[in-house]
C-alpha atoms as a PDB file:
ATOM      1  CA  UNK A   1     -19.364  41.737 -34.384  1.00  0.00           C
ATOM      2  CA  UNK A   2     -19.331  40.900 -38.143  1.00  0.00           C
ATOM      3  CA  UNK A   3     -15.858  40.098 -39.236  1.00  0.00           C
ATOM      4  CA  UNK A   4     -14.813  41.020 -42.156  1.00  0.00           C
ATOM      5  CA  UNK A   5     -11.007  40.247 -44.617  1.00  0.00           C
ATOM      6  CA  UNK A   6     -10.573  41.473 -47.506  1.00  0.00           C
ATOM      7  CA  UNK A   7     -12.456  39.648 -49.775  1.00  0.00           C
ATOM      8  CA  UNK A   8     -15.695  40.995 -47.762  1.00  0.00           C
ATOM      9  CA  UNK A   9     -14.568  44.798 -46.916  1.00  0.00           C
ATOM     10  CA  UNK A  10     -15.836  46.097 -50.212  1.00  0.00           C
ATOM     11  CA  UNK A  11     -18.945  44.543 -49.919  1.00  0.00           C
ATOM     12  CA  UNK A  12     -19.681  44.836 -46.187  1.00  0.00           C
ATOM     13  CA  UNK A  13     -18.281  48.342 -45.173  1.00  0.00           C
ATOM     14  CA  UNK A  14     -17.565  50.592 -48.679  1.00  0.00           C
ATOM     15  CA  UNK A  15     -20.946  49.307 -50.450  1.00  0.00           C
ATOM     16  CA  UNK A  16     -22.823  49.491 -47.243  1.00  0.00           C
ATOM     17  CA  UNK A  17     -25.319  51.927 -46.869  1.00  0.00           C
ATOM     18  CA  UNK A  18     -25.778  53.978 -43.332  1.00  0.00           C
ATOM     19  CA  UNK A  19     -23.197  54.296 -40.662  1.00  0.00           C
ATOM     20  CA  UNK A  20     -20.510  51.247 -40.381  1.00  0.00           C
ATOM     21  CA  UNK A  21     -17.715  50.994 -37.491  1.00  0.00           C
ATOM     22  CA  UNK A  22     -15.018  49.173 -38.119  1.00  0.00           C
ATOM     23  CA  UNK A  23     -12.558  48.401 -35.356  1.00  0.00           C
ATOM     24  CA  UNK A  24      -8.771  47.769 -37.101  1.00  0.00           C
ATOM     25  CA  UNK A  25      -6.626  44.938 -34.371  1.00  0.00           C
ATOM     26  CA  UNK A  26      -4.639  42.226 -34.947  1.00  0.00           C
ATOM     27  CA  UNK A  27      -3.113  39.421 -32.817  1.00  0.00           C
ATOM     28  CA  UNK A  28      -0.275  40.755 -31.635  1.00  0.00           C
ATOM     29  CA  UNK A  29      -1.920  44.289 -30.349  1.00  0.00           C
ATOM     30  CA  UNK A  30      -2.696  43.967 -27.184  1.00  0.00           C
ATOM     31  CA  UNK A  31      -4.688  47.080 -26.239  1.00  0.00           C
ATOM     32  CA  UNK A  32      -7.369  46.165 -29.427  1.00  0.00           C
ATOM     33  CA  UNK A  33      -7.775  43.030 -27.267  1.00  0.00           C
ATOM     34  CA  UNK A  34      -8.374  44.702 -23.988  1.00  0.00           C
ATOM     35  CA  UNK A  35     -10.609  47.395 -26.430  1.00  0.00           C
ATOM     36  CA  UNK A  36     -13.018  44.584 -28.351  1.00  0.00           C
ATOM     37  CA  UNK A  37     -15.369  43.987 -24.488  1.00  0.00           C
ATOM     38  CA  UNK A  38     -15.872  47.675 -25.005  1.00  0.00           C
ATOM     39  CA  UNK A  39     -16.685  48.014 -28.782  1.00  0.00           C
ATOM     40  CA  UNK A  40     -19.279  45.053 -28.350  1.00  0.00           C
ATOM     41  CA  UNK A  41     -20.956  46.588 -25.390  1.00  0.00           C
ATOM     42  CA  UNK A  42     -21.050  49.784 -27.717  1.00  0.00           C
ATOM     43  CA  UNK A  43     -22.433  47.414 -30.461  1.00  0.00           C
ATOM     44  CA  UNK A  44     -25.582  46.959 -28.426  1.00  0.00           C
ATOM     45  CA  UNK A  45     -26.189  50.327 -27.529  1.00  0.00           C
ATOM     46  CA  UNK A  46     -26.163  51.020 -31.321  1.00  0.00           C
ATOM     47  CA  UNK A  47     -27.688  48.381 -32.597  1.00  0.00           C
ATOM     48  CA  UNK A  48     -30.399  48.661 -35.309  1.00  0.00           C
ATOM     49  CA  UNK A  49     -28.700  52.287 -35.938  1.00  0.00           C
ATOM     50  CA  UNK A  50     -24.687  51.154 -36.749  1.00  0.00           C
ATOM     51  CA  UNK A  51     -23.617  47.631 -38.061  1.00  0.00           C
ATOM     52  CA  UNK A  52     -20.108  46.840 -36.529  1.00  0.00           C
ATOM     53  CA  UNK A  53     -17.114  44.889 -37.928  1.00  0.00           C
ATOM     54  CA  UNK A  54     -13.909  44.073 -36.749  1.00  0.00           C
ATOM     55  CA  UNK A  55     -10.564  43.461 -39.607  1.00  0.00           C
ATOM     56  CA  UNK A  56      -7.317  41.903 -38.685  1.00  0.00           C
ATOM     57  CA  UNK A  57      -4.589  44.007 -40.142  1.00  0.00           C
ATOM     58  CA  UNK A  58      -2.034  40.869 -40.260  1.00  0.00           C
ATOM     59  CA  UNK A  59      -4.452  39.269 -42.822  1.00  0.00           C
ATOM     60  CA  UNK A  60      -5.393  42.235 -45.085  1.00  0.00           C
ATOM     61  CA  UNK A  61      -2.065  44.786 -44.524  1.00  0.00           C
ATOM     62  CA  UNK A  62      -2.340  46.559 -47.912  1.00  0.00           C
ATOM     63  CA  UNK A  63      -6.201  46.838 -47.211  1.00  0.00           C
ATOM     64  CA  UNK A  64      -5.560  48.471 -43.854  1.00  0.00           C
ATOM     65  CA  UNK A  65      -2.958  51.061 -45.771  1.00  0.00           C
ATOM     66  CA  UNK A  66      -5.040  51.674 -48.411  1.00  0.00           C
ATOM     67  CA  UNK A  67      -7.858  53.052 -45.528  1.00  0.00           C
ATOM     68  CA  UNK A  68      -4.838  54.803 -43.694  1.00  0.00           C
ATOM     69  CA  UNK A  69      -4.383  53.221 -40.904  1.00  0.00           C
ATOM     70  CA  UNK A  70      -1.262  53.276 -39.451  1.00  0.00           C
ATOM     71  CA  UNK A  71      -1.374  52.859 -35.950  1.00  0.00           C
ATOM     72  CA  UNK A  72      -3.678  50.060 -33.828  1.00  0.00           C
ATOM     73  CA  UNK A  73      -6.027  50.042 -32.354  1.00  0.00           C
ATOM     74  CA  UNK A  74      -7.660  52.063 -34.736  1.00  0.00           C
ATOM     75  CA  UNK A  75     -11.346  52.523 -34.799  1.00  0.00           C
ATOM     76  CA  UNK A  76     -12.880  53.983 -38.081  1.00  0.00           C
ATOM     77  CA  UNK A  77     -16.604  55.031 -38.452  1.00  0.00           C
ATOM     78  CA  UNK A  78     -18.175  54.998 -42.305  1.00  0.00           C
ATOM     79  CA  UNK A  79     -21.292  56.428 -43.509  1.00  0.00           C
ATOM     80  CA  UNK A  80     -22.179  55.651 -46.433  1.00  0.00           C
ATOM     81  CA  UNK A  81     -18.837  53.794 -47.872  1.00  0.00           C
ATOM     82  CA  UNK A  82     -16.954  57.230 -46.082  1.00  0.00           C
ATOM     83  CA  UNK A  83     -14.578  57.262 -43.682  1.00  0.00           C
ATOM     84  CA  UNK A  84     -15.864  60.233 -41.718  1.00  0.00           C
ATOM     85  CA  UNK A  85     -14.020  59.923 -38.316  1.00  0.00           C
ATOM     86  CA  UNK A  86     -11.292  57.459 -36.573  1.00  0.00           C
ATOM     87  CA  UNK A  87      -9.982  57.401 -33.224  1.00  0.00           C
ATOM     88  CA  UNK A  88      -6.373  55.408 -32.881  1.00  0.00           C
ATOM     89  CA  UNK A  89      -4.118  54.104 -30.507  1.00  0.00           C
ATOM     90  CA  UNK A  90      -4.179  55.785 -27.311  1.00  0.00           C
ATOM     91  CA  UNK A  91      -7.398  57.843 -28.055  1.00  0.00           C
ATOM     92  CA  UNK A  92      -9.256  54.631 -28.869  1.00  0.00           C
ATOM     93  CA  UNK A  93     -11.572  54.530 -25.422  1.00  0.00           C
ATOM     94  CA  UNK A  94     -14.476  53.249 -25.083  1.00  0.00           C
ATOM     95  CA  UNK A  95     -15.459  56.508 -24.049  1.00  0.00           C
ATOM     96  CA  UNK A  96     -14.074  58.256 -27.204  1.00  0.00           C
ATOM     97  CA  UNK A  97     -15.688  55.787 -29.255  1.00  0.00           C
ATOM     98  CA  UNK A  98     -19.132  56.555 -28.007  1.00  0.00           C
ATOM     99  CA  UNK A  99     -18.527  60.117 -28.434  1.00  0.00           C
ATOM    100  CA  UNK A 100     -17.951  59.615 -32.024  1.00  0.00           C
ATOM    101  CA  UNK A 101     -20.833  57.160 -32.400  1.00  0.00           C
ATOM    102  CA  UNK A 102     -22.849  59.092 -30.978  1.00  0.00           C
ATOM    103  CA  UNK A 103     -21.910  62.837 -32.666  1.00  0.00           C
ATOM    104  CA  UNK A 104     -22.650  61.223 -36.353  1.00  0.00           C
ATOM    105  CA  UNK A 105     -25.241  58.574 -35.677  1.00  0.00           C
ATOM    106  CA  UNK A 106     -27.027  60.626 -32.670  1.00  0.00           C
END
């Protein structure tokens, strides 16, 4: 998974054309830990049709407010430089995830 701060974001996810998934943790959340195995196997089954990145909140706070998130783990899937669907905290499964991968991307 491509990480990406806040010097990259822009670049990587909002200027990035096609369908980006971007999974919001940070150190001290312990469920995005237990969730990152999952989102990598996931990365696999979409790879060549979703790129995947992963953003520390505790290193780019005011980035991770300006996208609205406001809960962890928070998994956010862009098309286009769009946020067009999240899943957060306690709905962010693996099997959620893939739901929502797969209703946009197919």
């Amino acid at each position: 998974m491509l990480a990406v701060d806040k010097k990259t974001f822009q670049e990587e996810v909002l200027d990035a054309q096609g369908f980006v998934l971007v999974d919001y943790w940070s150190d001290g959340c312990e469920p995005c830990k237990a969730l990152m195995p999952d989102v990598e196997e996931l990365e696999k089954k979409y790879e060549g049709k979703v790129k995947f990145a992963k953003l520390n909140t505790m290193k780019a706070r005011r980035l991770a407010i300006g996208q609205r998130v406001l809960g962890l783990p928070t998994i956010s899937l862009y098309k286009d430089g769009e946020k067009v669907e999240e899943v957060t905290k306690d709905d962010a499964t693996k099997a959620n995830i893939d739901a929502m991968i797969a209703k946009h991307v197919g």
